[in-house]
Every structure is written in structure tokens, then in C-alpha cells.
N, C-alpha and C. Protein backbone atom coordinates (compact mmCIF):
# COMPACT_ATOMS: atom_id res chain seq x y z
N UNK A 1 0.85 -1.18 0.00
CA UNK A 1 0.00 0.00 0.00
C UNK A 1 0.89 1.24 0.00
N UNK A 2 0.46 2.46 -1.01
CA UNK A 2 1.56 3.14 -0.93
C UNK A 2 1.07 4.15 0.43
N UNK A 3 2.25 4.40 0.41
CA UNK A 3 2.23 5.64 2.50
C UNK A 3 2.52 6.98 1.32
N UNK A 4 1.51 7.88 2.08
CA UNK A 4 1.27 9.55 1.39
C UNK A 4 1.23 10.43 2.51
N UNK A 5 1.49 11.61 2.25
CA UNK A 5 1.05 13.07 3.00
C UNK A 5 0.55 13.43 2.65
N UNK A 6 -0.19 14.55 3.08
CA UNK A 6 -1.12 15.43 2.55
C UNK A 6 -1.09 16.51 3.33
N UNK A 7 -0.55 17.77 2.47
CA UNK A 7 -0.60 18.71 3.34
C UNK A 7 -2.13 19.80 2.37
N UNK A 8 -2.77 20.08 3.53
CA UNK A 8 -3.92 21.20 3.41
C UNK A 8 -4.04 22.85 3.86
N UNK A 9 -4.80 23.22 3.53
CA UNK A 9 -4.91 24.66 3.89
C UNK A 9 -5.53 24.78 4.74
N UNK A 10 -4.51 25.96 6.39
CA UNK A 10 -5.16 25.42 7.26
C UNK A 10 -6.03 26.84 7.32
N UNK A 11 -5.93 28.10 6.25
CA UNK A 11 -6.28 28.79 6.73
C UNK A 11 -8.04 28.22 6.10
N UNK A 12 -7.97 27.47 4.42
CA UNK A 12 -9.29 26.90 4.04
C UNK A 12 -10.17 26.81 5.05
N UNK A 13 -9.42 26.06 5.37
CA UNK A 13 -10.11 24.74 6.23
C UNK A 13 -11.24 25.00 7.48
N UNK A 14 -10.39 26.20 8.35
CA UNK A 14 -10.70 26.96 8.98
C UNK A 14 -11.56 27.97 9.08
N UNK A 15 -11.75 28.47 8.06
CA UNK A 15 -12.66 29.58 7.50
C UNK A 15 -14.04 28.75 6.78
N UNK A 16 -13.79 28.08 6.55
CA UNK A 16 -15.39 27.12 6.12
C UNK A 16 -15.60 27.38 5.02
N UNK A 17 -15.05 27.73 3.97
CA UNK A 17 -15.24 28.17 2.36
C UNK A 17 -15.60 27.06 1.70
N UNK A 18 -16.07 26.24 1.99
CA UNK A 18 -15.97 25.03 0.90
C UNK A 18 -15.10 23.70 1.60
N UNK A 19 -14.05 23.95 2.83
CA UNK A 19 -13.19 22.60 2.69
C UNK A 19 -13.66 22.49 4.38
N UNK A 20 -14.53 21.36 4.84
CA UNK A 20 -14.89 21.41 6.03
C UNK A 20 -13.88 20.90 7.25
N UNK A 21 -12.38 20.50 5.90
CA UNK A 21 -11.31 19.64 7.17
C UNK A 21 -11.29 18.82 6.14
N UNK A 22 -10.02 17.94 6.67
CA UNK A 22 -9.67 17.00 6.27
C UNK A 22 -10.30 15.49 5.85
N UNK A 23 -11.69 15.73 6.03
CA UNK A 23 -12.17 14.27 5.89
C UNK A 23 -12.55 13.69 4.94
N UNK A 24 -12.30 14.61 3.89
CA UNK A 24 -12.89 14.61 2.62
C UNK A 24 -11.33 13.87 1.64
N UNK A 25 -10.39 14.54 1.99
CA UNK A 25 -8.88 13.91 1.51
C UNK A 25 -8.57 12.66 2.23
N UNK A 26 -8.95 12.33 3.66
CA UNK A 26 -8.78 10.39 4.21
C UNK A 26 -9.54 9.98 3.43
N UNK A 27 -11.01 10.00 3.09
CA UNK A 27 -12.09 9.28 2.46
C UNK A 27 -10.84 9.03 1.02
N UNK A 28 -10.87 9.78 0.47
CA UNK A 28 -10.33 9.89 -1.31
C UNK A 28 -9.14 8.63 -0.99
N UNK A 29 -8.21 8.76 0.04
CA UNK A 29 -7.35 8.15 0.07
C UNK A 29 -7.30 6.82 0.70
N UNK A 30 -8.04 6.54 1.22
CA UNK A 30 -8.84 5.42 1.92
C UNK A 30 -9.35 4.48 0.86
N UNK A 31 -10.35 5.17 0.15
CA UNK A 31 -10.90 4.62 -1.08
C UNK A 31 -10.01 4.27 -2.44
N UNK A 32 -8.88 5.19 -2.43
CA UNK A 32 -8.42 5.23 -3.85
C UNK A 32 -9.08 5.77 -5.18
N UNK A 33 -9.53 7.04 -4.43
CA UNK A 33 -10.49 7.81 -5.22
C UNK A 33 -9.53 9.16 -5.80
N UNK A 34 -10.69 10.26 -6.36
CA UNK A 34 -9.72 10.84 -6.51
C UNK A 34 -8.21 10.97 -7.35
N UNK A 35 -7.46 11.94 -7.04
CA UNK A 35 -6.21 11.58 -7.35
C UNK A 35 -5.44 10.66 -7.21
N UNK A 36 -6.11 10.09 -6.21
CA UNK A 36 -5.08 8.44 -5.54
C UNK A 36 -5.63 7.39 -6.63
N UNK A 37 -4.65 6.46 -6.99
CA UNK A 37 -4.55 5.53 -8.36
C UNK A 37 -5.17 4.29 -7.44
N UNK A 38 -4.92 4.15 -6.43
CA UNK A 38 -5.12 3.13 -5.53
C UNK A 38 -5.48 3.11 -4.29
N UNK A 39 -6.51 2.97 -3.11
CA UNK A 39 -6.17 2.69 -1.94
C UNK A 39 -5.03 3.00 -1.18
N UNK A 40 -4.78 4.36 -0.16
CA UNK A 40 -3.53 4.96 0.21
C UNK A 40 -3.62 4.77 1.63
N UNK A 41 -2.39 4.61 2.35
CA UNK A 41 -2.30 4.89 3.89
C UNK A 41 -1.81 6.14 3.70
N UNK A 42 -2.43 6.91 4.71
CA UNK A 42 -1.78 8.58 5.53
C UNK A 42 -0.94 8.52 6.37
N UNK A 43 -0.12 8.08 6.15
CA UNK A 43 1.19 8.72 7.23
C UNK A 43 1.12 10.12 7.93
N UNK A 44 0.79 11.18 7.37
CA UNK A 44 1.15 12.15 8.03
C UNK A 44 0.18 13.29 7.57
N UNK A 45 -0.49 14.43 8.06
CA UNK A 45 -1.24 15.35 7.39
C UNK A 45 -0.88 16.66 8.06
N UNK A 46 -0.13 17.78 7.17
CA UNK A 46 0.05 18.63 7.98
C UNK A 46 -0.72 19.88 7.09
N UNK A 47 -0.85 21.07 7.77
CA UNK A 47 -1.81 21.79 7.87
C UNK A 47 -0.60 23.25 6.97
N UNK A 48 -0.68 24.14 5.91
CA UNK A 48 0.17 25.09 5.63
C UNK A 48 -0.64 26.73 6.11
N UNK A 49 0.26 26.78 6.92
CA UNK A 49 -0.58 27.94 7.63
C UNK A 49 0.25 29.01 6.92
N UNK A 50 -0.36 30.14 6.90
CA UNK A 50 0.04 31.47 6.14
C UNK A 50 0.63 32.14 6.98
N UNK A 51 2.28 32.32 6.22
CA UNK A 51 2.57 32.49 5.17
C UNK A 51 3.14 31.41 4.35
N UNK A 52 2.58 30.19 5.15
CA UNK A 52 3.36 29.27 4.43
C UNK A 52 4.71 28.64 4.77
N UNK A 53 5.50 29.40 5.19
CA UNK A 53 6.99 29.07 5.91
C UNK A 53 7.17 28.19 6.57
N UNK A 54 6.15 27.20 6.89
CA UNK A 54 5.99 26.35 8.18
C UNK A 54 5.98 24.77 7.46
N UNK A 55 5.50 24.91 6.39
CA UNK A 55 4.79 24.01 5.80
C UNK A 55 6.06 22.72 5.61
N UNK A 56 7.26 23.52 4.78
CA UNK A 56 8.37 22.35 4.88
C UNK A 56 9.12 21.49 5.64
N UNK A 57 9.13 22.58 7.18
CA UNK A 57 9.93 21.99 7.95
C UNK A 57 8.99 21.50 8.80
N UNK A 58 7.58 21.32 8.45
CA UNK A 58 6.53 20.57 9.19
C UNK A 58 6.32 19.63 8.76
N UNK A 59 6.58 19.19 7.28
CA UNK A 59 6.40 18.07 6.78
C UNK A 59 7.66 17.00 6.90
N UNK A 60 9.13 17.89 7.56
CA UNK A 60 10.23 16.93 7.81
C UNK A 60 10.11 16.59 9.19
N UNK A 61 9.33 17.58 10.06
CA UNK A 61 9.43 16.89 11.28
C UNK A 61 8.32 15.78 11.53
N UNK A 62 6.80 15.97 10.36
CA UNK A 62 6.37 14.64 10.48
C UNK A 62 6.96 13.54 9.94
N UNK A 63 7.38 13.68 9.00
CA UNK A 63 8.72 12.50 8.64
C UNK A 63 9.41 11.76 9.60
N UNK A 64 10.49 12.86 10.26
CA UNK A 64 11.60 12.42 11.38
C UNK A 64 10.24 11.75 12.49
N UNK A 65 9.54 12.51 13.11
CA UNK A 65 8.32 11.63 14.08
C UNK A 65 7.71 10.36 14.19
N UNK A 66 7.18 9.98 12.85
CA UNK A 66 6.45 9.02 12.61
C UNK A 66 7.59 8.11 12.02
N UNK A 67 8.91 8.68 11.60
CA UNK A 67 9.68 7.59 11.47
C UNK A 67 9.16 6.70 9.80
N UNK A 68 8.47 7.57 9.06
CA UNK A 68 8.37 6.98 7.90
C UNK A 68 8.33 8.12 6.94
N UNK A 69 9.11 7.74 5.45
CA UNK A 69 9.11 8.89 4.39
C UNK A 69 7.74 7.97 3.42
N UNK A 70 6.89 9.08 3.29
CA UNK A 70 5.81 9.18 2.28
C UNK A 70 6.26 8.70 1.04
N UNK A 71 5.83 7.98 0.26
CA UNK A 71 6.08 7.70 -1.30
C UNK A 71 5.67 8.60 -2.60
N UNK A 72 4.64 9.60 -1.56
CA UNK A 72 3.88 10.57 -2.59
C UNK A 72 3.72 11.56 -1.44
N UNK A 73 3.74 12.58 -1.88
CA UNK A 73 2.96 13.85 -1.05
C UNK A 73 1.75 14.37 -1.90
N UNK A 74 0.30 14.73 -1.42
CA UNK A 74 -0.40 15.15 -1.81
C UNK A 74 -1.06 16.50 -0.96
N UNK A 75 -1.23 17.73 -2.04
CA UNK A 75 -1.52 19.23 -1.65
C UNK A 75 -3.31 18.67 -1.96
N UNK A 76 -3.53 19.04 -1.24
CA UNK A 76 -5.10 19.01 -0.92
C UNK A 76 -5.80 19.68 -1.95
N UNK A 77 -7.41 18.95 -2.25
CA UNK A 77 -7.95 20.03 -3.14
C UNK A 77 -8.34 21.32 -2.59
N UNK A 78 -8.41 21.34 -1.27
CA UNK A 78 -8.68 22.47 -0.71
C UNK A 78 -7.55 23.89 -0.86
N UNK A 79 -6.36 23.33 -0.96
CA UNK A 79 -5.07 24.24 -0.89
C UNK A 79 -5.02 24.27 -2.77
N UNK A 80 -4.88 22.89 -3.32
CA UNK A 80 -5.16 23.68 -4.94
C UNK A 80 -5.86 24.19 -5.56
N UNK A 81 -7.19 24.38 -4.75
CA UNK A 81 -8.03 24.74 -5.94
C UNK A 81 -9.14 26.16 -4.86
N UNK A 82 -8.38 26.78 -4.38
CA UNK A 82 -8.65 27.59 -3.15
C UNK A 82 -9.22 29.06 -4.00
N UNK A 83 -10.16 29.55 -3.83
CA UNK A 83 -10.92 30.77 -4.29
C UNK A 83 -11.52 31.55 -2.99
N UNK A 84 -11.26 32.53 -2.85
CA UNK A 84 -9.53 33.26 -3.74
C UNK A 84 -9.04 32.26 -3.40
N UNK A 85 -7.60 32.49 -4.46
CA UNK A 85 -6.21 31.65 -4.30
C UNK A 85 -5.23 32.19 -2.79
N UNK A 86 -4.38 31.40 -2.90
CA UNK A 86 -3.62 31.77 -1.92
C UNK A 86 -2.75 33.22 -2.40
N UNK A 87 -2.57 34.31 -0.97
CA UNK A 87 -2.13 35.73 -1.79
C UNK A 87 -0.26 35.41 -1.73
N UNK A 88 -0.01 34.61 -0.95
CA UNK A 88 1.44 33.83 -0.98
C UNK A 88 2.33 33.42 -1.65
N UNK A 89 1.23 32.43 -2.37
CA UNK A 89 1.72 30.95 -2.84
C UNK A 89 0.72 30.43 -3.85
N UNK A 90 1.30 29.36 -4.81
CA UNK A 90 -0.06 28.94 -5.86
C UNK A 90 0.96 27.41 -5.33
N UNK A 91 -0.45 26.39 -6.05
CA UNK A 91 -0.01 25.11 -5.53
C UNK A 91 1.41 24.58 -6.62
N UNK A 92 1.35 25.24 -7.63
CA UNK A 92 2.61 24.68 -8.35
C UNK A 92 3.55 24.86 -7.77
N UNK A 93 4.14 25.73 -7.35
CA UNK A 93 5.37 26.69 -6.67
C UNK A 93 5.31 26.11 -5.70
N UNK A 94 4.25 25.70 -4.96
CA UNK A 94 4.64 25.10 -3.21
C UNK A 94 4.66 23.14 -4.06
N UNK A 95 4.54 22.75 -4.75
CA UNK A 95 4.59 21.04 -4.84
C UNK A 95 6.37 21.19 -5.57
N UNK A 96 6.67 22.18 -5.98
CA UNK A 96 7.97 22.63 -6.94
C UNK A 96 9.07 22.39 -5.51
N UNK A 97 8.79 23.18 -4.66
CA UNK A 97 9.42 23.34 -3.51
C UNK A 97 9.68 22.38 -2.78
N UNK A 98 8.47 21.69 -2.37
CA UNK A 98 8.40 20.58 -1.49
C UNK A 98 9.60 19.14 -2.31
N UNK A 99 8.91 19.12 -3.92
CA UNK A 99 9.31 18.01 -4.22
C UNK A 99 10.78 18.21 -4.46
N UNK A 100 11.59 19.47 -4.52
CA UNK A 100 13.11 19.68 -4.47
C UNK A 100 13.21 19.34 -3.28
N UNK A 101 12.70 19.96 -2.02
CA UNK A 101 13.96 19.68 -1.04
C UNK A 101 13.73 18.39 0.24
N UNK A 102 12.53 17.37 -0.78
CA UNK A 102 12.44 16.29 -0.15
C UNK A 102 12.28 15.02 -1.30
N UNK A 103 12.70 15.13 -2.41
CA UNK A 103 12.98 13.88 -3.16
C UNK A 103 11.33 13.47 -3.27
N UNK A 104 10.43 14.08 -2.80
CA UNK A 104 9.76 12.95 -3.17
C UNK A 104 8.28 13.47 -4.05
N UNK A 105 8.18 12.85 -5.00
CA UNK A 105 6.77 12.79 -5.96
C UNK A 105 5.97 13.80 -5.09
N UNK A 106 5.11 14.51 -5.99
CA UNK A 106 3.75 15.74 -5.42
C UNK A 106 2.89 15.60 -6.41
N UNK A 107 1.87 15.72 -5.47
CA UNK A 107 0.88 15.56 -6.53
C UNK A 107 -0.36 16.55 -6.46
N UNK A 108 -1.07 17.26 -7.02
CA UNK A 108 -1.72 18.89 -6.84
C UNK A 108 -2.98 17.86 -6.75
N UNK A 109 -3.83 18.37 -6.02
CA UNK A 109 -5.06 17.50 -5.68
C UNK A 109 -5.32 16.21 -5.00
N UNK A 110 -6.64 16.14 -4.31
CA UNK A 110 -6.75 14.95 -3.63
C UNK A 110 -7.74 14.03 -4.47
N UNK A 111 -8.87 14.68 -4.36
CA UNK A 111 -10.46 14.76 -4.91
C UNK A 111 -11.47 15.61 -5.41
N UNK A 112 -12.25 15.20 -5.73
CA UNK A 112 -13.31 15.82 -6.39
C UNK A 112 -14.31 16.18 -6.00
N UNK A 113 -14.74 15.23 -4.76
CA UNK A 113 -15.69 15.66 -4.08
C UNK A 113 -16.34 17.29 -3.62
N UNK A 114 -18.06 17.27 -3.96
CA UNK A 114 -18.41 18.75 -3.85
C UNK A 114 -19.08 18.74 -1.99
């Protein structure tokens, strides 16, 4: 089974625009819905709070924590597809980032679900 992250928007998420939390990206990944090709375990879900700065070295310390590296990282549909967009950051530039300074696959979206 492949092991994924998922990092989301925590300001989305928070504000109630459309992304009620995270339960909508376990379901997708649970199922193998979605962006997921297959049935995924979550290793780790971290939250990119604005300005964003937090987001990388939050995703290495869930790494170093849980003691497992993700095979895929996935940016939430909530963080890619965010209206307004982020005034920061767009999801290309933050999966660009992530996937340089951690080797590993990104993938922009979770699901589809409305």
C-alpha cells in the first residue's frame, strides 16, 4: 500500500469556504479515489498555515516523528483549488518546492468531491 502526505490549507479549512477539514482527503485516500490511483495509507497530514513558511519543515518533522518517508505527497484540493487563491503561494510553486527539497513525488489535488 503506498504511505502519502497530505498537506492542506489550514487557513481553508478553517474559514469554512468550501473545505470542512480534512475528511474529505482520508475518504479519497482510503478509497483510492480521486487523485489516488489506488487505496492509500496517511502517514502524516500537515496543515500550511500562512505564510506558508511552516509548511516544509513541518512536513520533515512529520517524517523524522512518525519515522516513515511518504512515497507521494499530496496538496489538498482544498489548498489547490482555493478561491480566492492563496495571496502567498499557488499550488505549483509550493509542490515545486516541497518536491526539491524532499525527493519525493507531489501531486496537486486529492479529490473531487463537492
Amino acid at each position: 500500500m503506498e504511505k502519502v502526505a497530505i498537506v492542506g490549507c489550514g487557513a481553508y479549512m478553517d474559514s469554512g469556504y468550501g473545505c470542512p477539514g480534512e475528511w474529505r482527503c482520508l475518504k479519497a485516500a482510503a478509497l483510492g479515489e480521486g487523485n489516488f490511483e489506488k487505496p492509500s495509507q496517511v502517514v502524516s497530514f500537515v496543515r500550511c498555515e500562512c505564510p506558508g513558511r511552516t509548511v516544509l519543515p513541518n512536513m520533515g518533522m512529520a517524517m523524522m516523528l512518525s519515522e516513515m518517508k511518504p512515497d507521494a505527497i499530496y496538496l489538498s484540493s482544498c489548498l489547490a483549488n482555493a478561491k480566492p487563491g492563496c495571496p502567498y503561494t499557488n499550488a505549483e510553486e509550493l509542490a515545486q518546492i516541497l518536491e526539491n527539497k524532499t525527493g519525493i513525488k507531489v501531486v496537486t489535488g486529492t479529490h473531487d468531491y463537492h
